[in-house]
Protein backbone atom coordinates (compact mmCIF):
# COMPACT_ATOMS: atom_id res chain seq x y z
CA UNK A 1 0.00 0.00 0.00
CA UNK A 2 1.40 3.54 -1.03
CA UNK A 3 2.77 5.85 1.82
CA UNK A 4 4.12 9.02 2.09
CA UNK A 5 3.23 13.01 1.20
CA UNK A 6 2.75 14.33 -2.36
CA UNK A 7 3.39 18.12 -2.68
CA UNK A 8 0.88 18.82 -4.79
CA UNK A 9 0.46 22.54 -6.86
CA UNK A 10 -3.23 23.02 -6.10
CA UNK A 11 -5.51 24.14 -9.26
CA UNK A 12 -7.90 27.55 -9.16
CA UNK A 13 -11.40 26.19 -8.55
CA UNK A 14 -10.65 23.03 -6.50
CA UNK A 15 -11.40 22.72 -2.62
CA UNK A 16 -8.77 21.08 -0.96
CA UNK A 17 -10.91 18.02 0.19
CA UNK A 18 -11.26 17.70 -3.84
CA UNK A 19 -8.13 16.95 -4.36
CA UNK A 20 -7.95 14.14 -1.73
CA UNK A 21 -10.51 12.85 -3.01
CA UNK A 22 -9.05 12.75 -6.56
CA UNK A 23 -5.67 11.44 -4.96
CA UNK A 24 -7.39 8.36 -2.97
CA UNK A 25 -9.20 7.58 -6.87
CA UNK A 26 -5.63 7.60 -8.07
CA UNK A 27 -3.63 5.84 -5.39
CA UNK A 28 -6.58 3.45 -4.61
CA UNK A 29 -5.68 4.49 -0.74
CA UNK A 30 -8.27 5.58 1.61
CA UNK A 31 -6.13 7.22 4.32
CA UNK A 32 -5.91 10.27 2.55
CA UNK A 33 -5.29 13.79 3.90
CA UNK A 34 -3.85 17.30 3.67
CA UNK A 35 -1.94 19.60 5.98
CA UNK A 36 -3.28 23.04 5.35
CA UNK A 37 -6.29 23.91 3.41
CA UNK A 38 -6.56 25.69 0.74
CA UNK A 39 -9.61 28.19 -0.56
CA UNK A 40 -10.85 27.10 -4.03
CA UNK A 41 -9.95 30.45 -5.44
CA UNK A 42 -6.09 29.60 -3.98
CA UNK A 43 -3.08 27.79 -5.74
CA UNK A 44 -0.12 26.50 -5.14
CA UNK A 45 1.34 23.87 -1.94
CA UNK A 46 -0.65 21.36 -0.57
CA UNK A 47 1.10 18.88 1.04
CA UNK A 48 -1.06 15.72 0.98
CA UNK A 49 -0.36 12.71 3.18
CA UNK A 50 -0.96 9.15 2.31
CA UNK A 51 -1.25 5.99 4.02
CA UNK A 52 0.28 5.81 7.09
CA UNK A 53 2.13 9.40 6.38
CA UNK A 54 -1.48 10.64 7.76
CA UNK A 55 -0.44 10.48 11.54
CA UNK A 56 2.00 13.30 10.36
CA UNK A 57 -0.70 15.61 9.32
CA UNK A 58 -0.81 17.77 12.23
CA UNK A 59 2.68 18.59 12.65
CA UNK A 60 1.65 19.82 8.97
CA UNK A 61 -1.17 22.20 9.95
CA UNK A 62 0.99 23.48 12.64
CA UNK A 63 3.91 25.11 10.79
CA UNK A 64 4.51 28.39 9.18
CA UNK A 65 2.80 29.13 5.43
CA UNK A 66 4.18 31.68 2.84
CA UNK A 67 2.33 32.91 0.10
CA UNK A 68 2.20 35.95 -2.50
CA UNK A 69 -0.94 37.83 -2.61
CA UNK A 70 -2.81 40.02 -4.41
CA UNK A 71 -4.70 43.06 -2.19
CA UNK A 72 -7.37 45.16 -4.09
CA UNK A 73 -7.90 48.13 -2.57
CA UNK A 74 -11.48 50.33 -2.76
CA UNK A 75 -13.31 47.14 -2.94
CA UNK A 76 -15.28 44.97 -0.26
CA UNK A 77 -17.08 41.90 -0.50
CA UNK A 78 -18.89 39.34 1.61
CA UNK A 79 -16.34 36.64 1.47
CA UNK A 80 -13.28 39.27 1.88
CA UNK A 81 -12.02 37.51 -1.77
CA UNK A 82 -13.08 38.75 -5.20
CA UNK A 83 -15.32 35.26 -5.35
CA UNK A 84 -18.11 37.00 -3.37
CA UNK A 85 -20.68 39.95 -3.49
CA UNK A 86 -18.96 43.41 -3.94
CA UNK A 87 -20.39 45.02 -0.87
CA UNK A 88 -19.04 48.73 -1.26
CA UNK A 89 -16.62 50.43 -3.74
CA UNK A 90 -15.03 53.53 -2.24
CA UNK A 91 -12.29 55.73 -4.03
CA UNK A 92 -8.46 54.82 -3.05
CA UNK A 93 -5.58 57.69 -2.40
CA UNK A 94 -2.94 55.31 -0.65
CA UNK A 95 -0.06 55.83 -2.29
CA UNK A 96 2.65 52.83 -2.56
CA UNK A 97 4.13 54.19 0.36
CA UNK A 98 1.34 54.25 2.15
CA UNK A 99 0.25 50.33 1.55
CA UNK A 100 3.80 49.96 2.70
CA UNK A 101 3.52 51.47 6.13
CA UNK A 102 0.56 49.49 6.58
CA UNK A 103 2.11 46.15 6.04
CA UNK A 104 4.00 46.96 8.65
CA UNK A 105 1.18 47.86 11.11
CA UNK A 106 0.52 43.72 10.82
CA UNK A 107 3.44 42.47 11.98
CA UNK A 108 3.98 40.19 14.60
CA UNK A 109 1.37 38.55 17.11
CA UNK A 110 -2.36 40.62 15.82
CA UNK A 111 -5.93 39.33 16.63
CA UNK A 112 -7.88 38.78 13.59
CA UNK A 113 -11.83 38.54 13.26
CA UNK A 114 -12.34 35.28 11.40
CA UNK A 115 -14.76 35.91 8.38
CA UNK A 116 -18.16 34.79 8.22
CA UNK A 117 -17.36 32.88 5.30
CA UNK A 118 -14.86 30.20 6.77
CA UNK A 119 -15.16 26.57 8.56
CA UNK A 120 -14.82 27.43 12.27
CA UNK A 121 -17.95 26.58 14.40
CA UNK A 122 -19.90 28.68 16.32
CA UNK A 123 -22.46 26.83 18.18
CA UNK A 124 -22.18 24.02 16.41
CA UNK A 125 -23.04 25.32 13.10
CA UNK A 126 -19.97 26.33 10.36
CA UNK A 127 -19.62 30.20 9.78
CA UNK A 128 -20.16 29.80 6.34
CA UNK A 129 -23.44 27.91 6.37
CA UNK A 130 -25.02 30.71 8.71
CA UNK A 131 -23.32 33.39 5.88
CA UNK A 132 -25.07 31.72 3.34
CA UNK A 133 -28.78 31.97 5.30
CA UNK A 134 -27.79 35.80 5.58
CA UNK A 135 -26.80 35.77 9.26
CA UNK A 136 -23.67 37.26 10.64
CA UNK A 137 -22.78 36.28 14.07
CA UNK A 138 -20.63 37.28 16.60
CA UNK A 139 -16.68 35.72 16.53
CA UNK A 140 -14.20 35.59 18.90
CA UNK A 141 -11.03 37.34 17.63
CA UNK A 142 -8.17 35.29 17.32
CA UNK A 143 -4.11 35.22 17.85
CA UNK A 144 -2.27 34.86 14.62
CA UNK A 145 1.80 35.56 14.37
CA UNK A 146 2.69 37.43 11.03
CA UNK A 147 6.18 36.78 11.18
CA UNK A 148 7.11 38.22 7.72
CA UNK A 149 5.27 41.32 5.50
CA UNK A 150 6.75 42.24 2.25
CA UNK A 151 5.06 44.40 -0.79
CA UNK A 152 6.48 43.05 -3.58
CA UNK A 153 4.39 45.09 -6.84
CA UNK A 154 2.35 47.51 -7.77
CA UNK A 155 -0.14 45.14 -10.33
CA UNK A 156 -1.96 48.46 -11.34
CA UNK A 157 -3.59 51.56 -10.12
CA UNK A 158 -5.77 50.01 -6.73
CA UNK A 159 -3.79 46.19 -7.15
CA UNK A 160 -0.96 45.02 -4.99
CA UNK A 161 0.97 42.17 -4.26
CA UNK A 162 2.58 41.36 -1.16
CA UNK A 163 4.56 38.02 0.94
CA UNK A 164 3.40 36.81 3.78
CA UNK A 165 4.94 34.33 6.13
CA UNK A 166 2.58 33.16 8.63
CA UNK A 167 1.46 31.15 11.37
CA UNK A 168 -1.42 28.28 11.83
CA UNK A 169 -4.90 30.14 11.69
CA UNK A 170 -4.24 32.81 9.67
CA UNK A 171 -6.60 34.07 7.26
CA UNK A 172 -5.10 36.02 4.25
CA UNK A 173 -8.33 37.40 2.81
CA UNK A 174 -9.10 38.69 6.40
CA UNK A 175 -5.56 40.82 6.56
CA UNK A 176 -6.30 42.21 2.98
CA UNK A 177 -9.59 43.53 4.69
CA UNK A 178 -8.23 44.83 7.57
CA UNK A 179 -5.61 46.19 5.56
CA UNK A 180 -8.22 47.97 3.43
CA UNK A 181 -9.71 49.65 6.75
CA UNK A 182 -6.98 50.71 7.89
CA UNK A 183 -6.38 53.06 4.82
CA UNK A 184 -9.42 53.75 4.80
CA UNK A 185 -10.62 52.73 1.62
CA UNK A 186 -11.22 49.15 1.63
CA UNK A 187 -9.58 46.14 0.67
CA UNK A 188 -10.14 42.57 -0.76
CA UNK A 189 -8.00 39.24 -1.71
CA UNK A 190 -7.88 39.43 -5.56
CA UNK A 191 -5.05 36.26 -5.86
CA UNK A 192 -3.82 33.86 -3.10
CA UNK A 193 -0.62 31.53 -4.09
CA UNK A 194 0.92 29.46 -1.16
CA UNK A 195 4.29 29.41 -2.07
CA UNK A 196 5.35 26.71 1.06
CA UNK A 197 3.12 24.83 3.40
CA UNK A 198 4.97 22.45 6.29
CA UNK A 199 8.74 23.37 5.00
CA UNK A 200 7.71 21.87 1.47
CA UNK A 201 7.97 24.97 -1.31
CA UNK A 202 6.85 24.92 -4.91
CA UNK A 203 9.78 23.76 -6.57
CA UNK A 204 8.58 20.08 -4.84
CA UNK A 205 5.04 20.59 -6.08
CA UNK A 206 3.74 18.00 -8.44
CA UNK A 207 0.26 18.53 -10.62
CA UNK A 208 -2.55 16.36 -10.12
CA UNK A 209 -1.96 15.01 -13.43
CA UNK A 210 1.58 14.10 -12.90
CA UNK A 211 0.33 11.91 -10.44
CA UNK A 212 -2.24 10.75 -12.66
CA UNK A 213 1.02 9.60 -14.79
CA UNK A 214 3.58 8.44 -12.42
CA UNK A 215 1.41 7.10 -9.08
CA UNK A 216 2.96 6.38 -5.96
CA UNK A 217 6.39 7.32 -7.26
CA UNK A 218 6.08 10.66 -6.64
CA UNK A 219 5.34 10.25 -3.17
CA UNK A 220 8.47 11.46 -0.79
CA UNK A 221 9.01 9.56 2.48
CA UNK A 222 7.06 10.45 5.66
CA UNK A 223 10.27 11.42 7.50
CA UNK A 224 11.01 14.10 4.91
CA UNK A 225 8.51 16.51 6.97
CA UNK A 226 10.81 16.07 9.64
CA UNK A 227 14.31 16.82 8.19
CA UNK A 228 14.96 19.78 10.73
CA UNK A 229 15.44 17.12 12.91
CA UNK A 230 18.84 14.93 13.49
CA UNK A 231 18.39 11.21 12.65
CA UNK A 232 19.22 8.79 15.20
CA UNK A 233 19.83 5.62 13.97
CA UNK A 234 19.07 2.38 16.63
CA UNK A 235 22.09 -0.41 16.67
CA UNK A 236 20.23 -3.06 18.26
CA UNK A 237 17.44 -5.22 18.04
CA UNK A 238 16.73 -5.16 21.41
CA UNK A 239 16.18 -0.97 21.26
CA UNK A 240 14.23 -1.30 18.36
CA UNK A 241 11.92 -4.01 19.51
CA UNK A 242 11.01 -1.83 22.42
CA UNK A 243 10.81 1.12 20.64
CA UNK A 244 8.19 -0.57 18.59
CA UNK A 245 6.64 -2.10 21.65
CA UNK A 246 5.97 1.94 22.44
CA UNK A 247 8.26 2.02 24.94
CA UNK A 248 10.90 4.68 25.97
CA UNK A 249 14.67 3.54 26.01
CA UNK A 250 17.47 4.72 27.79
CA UNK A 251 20.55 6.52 25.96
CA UNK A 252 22.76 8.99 28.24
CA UNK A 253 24.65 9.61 25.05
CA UNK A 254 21.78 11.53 23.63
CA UNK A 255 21.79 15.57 23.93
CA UNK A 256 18.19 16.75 25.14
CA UNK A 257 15.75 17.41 21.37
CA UNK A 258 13.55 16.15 19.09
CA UNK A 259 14.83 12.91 16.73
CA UNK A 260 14.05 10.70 13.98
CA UNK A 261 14.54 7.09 15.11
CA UNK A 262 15.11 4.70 12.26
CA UNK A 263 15.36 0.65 12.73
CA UNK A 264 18.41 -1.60 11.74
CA UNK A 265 16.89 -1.81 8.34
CA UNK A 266 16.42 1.99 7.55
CA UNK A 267 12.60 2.40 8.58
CA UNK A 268 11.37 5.26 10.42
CA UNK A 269 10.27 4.43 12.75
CA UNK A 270 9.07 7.31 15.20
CA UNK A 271 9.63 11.02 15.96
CA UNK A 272 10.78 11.14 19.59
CA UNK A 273 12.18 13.45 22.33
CA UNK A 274 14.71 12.96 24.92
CA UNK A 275 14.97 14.38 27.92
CA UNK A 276 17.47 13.51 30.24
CA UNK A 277 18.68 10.58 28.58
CA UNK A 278 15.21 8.89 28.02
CA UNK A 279 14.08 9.08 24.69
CA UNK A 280 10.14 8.80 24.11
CA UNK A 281 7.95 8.55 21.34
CA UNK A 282 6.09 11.51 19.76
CA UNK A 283 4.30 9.59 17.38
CA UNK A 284 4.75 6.45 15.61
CA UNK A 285 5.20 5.55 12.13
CA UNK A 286 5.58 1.71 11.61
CA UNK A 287 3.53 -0.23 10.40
CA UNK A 288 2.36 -3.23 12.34
């Protein structure tokens, strides 16, 4: 059975449940699953994980995301994207310098309003299916980290792109808004391209018709997500069995951090820490 993540270059007009879908057609794999959705309108990384490479999935969703973006300015819509219902036009007299200096106004740890027009719950019900009945409800603000901000082009008169480097959680459409408030003329996401997702960047990224072509050989090993980490091979059966046995073992030798533990044969086996000379399992990636 295939395992391991695909880096796939996500189409315009595909949800990001769409392609898994397509992928577990293709691999004839169920355990199918991405780290980091996408909006349909989006493109670009979407690291999808496959087979057993699924218990990775949330160290994924947890990392930093770049992408290049495309802010509107003197337009706002329901969705806070050009895909919904223009809500206001208003007249724009930011200058390039101006959009600058408010890039800059977003960096770092900022609370952000989730739109309407997303998947988080409120109540039990998603945003997005009360935005579509007409109702706006109240939402929590939340912490993102924008850890990088750069304006890259001036597109055309009211059209900018900028980078972003961000954390978990954060919406991009949303900071185009806010951006628009801020100088006071309005703003909305007119292009989103994730240009890396989980450490993976776009010179990895595969179509979904490459994989249509080549299958499971363009799948890249589970531990590959985890190459920030030192490998830390096990040299006897006895370790390995207990380590496999979800057990901690004993090494003295090893300096406190997170490791990739690999078998006498090569497999990964596990992501673990150690602490104090015990090394314990983070999560497991053998098979049976």
């Amino acid at each position: 059975m295939p395992n391991g993540i695909v880096i796939i270059d996500k189409p315009a007009g595909w949800t990001s449940m769409d392609v898994c879908a397509k992928l577990r057609g293709i691999l004839r794999e169920k355990r199918v699953g991405h780290g980091g959705t996408l909006d349909p309108m989006a493109t670009g990384v979407l690291p999808v994980f496959v087979g057993r490479a699924t218990r990775a999935v949330e160290f994924a969703e947890n990392s930093r995301k770049e992408y290049v973006a495309g802010l509107r300015l003197g337009q706002v819509t329901n969705t806070q994207d050009i895909s919904g219902e223009t809500l206001e036009t208003r007249p724009v007299t930011a200058s390039p310098a101006d959009v600058e200096a408010a890039l800059s106004r977003f960096l770092g740890d900022i609370q952000q309003i989730p739109p309407m027009y997303s998947a988080i719950k409120v109540g039990g019900q998603k945003l997005y299916d009360l935005a579509r009945k007409g109702k706006e409800v109240a939402r929590k603000p939340r912490s993102v980290t924008i850890y990088e901000l750069e304006l890259l082009a001036r597109e055309s008169g009211t059209d900018y792109l900028f980078r972003c480097v961000c954390s978990k959680g954060t919406y991009i459409r949303t900071l185009c808004h806010d951006m628009g408030q801020l100088l006071g003329c309005g703003g909305t996401l007119y292009s989103l391209r994730r240009t890396m997702a989980a450490g993976f960047t776009l010179d990895r990224a595969v179509t979904i018709e490459d994989v249509q072509a080549q299958g499971a050989s363009l799948l890249l090993p589970t531990d590959s997500l985890f190459s920030q980490y030192p490998a830390l091979p096990l040299r006897s059966a006895v370790r390995e069995k207990r380590v496999r046995c979800g057990n901690p073992i004993t090494d003295p030798a090893v300096p406190d951090g997170i490791y990739r533990v690999y078998g006498q044969n090569g497999d990964f086996l596990c992501l673990s820490q150690a602490k104090g000379g015990v090394l314990t399992s983070i999560k497991n990636f053998f098979g049976a």
